[in-house]
Protein backbone atom coordinates (compact mmCIF):
# COMPACT_ATOMS: atom_id res chain seq x y z
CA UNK A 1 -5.73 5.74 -24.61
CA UNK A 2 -9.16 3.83 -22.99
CA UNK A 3 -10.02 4.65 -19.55
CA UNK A 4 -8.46 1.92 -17.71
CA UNK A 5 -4.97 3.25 -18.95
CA UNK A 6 -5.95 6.84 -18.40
CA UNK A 7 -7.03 5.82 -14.66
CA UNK A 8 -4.07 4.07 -14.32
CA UNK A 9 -1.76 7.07 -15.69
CA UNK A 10 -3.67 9.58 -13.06
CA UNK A 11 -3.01 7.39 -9.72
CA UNK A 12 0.36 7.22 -10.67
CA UNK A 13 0.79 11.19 -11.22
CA UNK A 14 -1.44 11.85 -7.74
CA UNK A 15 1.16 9.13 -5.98
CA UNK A 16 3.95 11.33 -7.48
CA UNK A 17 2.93 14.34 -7.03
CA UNK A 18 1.57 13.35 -2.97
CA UNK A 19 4.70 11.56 -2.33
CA UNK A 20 7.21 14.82 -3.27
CA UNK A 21 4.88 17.38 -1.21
CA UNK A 22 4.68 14.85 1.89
CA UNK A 23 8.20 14.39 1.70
CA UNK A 24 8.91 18.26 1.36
CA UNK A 25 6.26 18.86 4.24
CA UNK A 26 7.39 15.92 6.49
CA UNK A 27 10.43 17.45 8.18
CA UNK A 28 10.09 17.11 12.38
CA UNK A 29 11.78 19.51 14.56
CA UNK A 30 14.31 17.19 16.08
CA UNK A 31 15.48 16.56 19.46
CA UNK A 32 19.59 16.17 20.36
CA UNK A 33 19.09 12.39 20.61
CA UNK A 34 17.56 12.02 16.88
CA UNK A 35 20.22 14.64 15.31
CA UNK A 36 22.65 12.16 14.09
CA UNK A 37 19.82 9.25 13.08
CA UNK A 38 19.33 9.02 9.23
CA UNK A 39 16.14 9.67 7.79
CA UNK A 40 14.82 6.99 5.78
CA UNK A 41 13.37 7.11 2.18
CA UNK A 42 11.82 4.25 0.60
CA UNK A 43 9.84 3.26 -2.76
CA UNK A 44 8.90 -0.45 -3.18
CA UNK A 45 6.39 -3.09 -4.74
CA UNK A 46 4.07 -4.76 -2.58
CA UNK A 47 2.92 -7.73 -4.02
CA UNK A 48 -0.13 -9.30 -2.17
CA UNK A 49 -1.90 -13.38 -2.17
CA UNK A 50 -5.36 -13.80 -0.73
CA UNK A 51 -8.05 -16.81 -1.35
CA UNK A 52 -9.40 -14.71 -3.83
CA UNK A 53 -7.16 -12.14 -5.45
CA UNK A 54 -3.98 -11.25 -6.06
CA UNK A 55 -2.65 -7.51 -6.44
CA UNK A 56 0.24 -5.50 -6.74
CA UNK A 57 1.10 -1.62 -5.23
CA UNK A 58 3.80 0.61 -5.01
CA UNK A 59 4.57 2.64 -1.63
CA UNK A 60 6.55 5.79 -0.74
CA UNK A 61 7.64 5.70 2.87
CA UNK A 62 9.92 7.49 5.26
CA UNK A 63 10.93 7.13 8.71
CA UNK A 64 13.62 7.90 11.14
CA UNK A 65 16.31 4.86 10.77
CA UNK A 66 16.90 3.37 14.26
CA UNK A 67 15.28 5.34 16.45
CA UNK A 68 14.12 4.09 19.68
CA UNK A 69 10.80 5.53 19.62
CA UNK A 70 7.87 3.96 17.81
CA UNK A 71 7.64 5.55 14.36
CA UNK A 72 4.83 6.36 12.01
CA UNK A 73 5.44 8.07 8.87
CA UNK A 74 2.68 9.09 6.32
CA UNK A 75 2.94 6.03 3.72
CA UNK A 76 0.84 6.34 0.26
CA UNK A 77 0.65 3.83 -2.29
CA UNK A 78 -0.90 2.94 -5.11
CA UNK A 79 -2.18 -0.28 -5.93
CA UNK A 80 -4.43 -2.54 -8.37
CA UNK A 81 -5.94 -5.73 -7.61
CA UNK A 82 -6.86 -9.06 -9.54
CA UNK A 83 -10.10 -10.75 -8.31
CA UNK A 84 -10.46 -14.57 -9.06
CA UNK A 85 -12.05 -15.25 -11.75
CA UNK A 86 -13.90 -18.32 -11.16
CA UNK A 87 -14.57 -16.74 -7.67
CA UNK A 88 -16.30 -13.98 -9.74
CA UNK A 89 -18.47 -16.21 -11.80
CA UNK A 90 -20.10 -17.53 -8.51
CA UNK A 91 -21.21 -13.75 -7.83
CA UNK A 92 -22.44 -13.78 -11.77
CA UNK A 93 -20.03 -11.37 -12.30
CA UNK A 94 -18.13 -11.12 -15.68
CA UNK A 95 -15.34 -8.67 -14.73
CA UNK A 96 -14.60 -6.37 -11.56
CA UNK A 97 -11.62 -3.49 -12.44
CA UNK A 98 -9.97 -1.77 -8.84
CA UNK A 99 -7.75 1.36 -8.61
CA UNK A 100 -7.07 3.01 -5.42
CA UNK A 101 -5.40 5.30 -4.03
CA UNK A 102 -3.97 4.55 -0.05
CA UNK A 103 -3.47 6.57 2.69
CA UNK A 104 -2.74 5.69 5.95
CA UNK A 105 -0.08 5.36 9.02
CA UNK A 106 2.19 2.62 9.25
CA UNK A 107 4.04 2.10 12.23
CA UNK A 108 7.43 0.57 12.85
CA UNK A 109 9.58 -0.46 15.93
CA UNK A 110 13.31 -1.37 15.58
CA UNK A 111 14.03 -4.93 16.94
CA UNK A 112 17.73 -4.47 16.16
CA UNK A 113 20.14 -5.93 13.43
CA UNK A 114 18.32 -3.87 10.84
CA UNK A 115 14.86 -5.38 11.29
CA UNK A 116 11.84 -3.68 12.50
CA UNK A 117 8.04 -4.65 13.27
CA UNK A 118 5.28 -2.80 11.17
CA UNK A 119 1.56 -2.50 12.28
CA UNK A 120 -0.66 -0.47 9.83
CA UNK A 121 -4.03 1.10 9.43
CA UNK A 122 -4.85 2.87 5.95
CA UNK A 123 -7.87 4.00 4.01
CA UNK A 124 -7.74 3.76 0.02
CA UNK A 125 -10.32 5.63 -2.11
CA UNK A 126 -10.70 4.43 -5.38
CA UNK A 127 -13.27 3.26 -8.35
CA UNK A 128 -14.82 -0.20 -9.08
CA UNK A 129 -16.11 -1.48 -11.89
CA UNK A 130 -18.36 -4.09 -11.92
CA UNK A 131 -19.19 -5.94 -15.16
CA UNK A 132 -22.33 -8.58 -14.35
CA UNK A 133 -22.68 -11.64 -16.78
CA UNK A 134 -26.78 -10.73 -17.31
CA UNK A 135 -26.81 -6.65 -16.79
CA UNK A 136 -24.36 -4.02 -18.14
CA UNK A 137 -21.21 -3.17 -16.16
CA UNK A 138 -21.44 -0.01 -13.33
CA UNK A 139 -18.65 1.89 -11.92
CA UNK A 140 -18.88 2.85 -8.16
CA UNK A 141 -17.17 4.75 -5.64
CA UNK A 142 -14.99 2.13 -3.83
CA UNK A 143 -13.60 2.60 -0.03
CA UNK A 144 -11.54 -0.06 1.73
CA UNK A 145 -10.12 -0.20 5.53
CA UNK A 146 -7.11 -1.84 5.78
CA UNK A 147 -5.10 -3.45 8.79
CA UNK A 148 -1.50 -4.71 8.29
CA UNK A 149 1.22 -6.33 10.13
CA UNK A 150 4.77 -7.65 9.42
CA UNK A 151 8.15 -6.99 9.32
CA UNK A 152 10.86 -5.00 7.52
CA UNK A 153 14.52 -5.35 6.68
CA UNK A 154 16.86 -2.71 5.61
CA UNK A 155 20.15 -3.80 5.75
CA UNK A 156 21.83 -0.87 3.98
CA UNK A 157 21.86 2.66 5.81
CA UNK A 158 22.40 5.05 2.87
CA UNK A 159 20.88 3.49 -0.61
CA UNK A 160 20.08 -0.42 -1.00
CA UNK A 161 17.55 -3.20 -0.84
CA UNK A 162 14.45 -3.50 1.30
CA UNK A 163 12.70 -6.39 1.78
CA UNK A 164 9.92 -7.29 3.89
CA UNK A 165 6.68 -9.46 4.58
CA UNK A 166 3.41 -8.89 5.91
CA UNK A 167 -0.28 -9.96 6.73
CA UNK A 168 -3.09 -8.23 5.56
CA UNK A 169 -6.90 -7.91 6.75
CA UNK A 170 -9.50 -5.68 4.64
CA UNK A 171 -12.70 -4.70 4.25
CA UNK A 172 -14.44 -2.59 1.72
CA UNK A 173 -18.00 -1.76 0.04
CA UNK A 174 -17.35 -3.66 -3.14
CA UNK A 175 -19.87 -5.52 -4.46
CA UNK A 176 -17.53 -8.19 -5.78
CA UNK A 177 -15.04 -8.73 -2.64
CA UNK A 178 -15.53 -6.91 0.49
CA UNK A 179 -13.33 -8.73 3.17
CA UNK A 180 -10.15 -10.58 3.17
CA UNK A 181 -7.31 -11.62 4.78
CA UNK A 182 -3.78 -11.95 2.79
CA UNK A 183 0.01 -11.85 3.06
CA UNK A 184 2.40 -10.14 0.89
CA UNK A 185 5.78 -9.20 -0.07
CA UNK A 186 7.60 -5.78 -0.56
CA UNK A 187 10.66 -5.24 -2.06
CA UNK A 188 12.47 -2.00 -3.08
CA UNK A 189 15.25 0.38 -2.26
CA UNK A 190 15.79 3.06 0.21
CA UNK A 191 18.11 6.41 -0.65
């Protein structure tokens, strides 16, 4: 197994393993009004465009369906992204690998008919690897800031589809690509 794999193989465990105690630790006294609301649990792929890269992530959410106050759960995800390659060769870089980890608070509003409004701030720790076309490739701590907004559907209360769309702005100390705006789409289930 070569690193990349291997780095690959431990974000995925961490998201597993982060995603089963938040969701065992994540249990709100409740008021009388929220008793009979249902409690929302959702895994989906985010896939995400940008001028110069396209990436992929996975996120575990969960929220209080319907409720009339604003909510923010704890979301994680897990995510890679694809720089540009001619982009790159501008930089005189050869090849640039990302893997982070994201944290952060996503908050939603319900607009009614199964639609609500997201805004989102996060924080995703990771590694970069930066392969230069004239010197030998160096791996770095990477940190990106994230700010999101968009909507969600979930048209199915117990288990179903989710589908949703969103804009994203970010900015990081990587030495290949350290702002950018995007949009993306998310689709998964909820259960």
């Amino acid at each position: 197994m070569n690193l990349s794999k291997s780095i690959d193989f431990s974000y995925i465990a961490l998201f597993l393993l982060l995603s089963q105690f938040l969701s065992a630790q994540n249990k709100p006294e409740l008021d009388a009004s929220e008793l009979d609301l249902q409690q929302l649990y959702m895994i989906s792929y985010q896939h995400t465009f940008s001028k110069y890269y396209n990436g992929w992530s996975v996120h575990y959410r969960e929220f209080k369906k319907e409720s009339d106050k604003f909510q923010i759960p704890i979301t994680l995800s897990f995510g890679k992204t694809n720089i540009d390659q001619s982009f790159l060769e501008r930089k005189n870089i050869k090849n640039v690998a990302n893997y982070s980890l994201g944290m952060g608070f996503d908050g939603y509003e319900y607009l009614g008919n199964d639609f609500y409004i997201n805004l989102g701030v996060g924080v995703s720790p990771g590694l970069e690897t930066v392969e230069r076309i004239t010197v030998e490739k160096s791996t770095k701590f990477l940190i990106e800031g994230s700010m999101n907004t968009g909507f969600l559907y979930v048209p199915f209360p117990d288990f179903g589809l989710v589908i949703g769309g969103k804009i994203i702005g970010k900015l990081s100390n990587s030495r290949a690509l350290n702002r950018s705006l995007g949009f993306a789409i998310e689709a998964g289930i909820n259960f």
